[in-house]
Protein backbone atom coordinates (compact mmCIF):
# COMPACT_ATOMS: atom_id res chain seq x y z
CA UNK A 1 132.67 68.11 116.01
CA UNK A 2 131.65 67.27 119.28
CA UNK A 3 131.54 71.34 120.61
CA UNK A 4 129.33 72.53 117.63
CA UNK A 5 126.78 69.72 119.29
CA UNK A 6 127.17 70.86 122.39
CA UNK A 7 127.29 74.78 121.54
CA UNK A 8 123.61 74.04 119.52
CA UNK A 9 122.32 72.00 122.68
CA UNK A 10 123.02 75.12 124.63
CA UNK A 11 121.71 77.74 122.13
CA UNK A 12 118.53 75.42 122.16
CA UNK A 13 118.33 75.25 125.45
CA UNK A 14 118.36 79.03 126.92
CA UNK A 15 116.06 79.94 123.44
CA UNK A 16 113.41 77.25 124.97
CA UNK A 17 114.29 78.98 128.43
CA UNK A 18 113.47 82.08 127.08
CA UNK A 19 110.26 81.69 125.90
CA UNK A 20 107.51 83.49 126.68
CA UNK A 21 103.49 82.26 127.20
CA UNK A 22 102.15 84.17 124.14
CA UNK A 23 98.13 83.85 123.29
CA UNK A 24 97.76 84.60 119.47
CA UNK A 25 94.40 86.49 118.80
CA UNK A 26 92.02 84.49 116.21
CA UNK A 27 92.08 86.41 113.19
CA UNK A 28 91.01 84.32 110.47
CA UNK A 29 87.44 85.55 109.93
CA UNK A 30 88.68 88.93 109.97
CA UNK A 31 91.20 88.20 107.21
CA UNK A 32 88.72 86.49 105.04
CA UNK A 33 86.80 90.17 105.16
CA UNK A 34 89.80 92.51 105.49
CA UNK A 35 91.76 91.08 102.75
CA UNK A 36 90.08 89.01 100.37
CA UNK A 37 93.40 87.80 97.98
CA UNK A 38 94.88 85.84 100.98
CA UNK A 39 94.66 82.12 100.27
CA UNK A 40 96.22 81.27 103.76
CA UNK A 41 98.87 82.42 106.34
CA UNK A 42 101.03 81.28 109.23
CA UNK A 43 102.08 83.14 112.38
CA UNK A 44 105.35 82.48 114.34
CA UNK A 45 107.90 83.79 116.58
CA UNK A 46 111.16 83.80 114.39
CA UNK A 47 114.85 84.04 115.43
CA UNK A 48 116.79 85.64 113.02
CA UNK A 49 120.30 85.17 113.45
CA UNK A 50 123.15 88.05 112.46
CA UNK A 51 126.33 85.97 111.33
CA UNK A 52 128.77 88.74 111.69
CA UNK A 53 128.17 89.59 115.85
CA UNK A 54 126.35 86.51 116.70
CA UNK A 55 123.35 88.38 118.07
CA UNK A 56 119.92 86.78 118.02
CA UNK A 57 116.39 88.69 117.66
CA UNK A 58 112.89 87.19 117.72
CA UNK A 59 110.22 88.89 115.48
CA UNK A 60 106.86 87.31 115.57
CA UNK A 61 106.40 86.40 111.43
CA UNK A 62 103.39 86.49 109.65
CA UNK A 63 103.85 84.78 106.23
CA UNK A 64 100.76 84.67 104.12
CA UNK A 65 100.14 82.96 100.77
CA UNK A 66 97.86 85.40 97.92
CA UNK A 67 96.40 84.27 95.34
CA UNK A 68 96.61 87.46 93.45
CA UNK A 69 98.40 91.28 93.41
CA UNK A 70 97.64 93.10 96.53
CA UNK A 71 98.26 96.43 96.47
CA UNK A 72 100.69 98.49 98.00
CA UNK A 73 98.08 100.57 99.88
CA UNK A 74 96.33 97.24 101.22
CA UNK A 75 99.82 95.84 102.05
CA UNK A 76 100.34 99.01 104.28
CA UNK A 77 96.97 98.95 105.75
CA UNK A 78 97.48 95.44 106.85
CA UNK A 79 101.09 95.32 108.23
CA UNK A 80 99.80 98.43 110.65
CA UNK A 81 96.59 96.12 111.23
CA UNK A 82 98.61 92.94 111.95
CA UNK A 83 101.29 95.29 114.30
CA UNK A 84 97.85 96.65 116.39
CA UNK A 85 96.07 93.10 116.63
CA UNK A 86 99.26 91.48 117.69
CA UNK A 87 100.10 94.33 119.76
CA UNK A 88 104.00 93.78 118.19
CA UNK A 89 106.57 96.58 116.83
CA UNK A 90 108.50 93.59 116.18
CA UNK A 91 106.18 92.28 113.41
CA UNK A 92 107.54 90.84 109.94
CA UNK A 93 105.52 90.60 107.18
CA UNK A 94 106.02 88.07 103.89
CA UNK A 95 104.03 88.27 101.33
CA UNK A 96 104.15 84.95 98.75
């Protein structure tokens, strides 16, 4: 038991080490104009985690919370929105 500890400590450690200064742009009041059904959203960097080779990728998330349908053209149009204001290829959208 006492190497799974110590292999998590490390894994903690050099993703901590790793981390870069990132400024997230304000986009609030241009959500509440943009896309009207979102009730409320969260933006983070995410590591997702492939069991099979052990190789680790951070995506910056955006998870947002709708109070209705949105359709698929407005989902589109704001994934490539949310990819061009965070200036990320690595962006992840959720819809809830």
């Amino acid at each position: 038991m006492k190497d799974v500890f110590n292999c998590y400590s490390l894994a903690k450690k050099s993703v901590s080490e790793n981390k870069k200064e990132y400024k997230m742009p304000e986009i609030s009041e241009e959500i509440k104009i943009l896309f009207t059904v979102m009730k409320s959203y969260r933006v983070a960097n995410t590591i997702f985690m492939n069991n099979n080779t052990l190789k680790r990728n951070t995506v910056l998330q955006f998870t947002a919370t709708l109070a209705g349908k949105m359709p698929d053209t407005d989902k589109n149009r704001m994934e490539k929105w949310l990819k061009v204001r965070f200036n990320s290829d690595k962006l992840k959208v959720v819809l809830e």
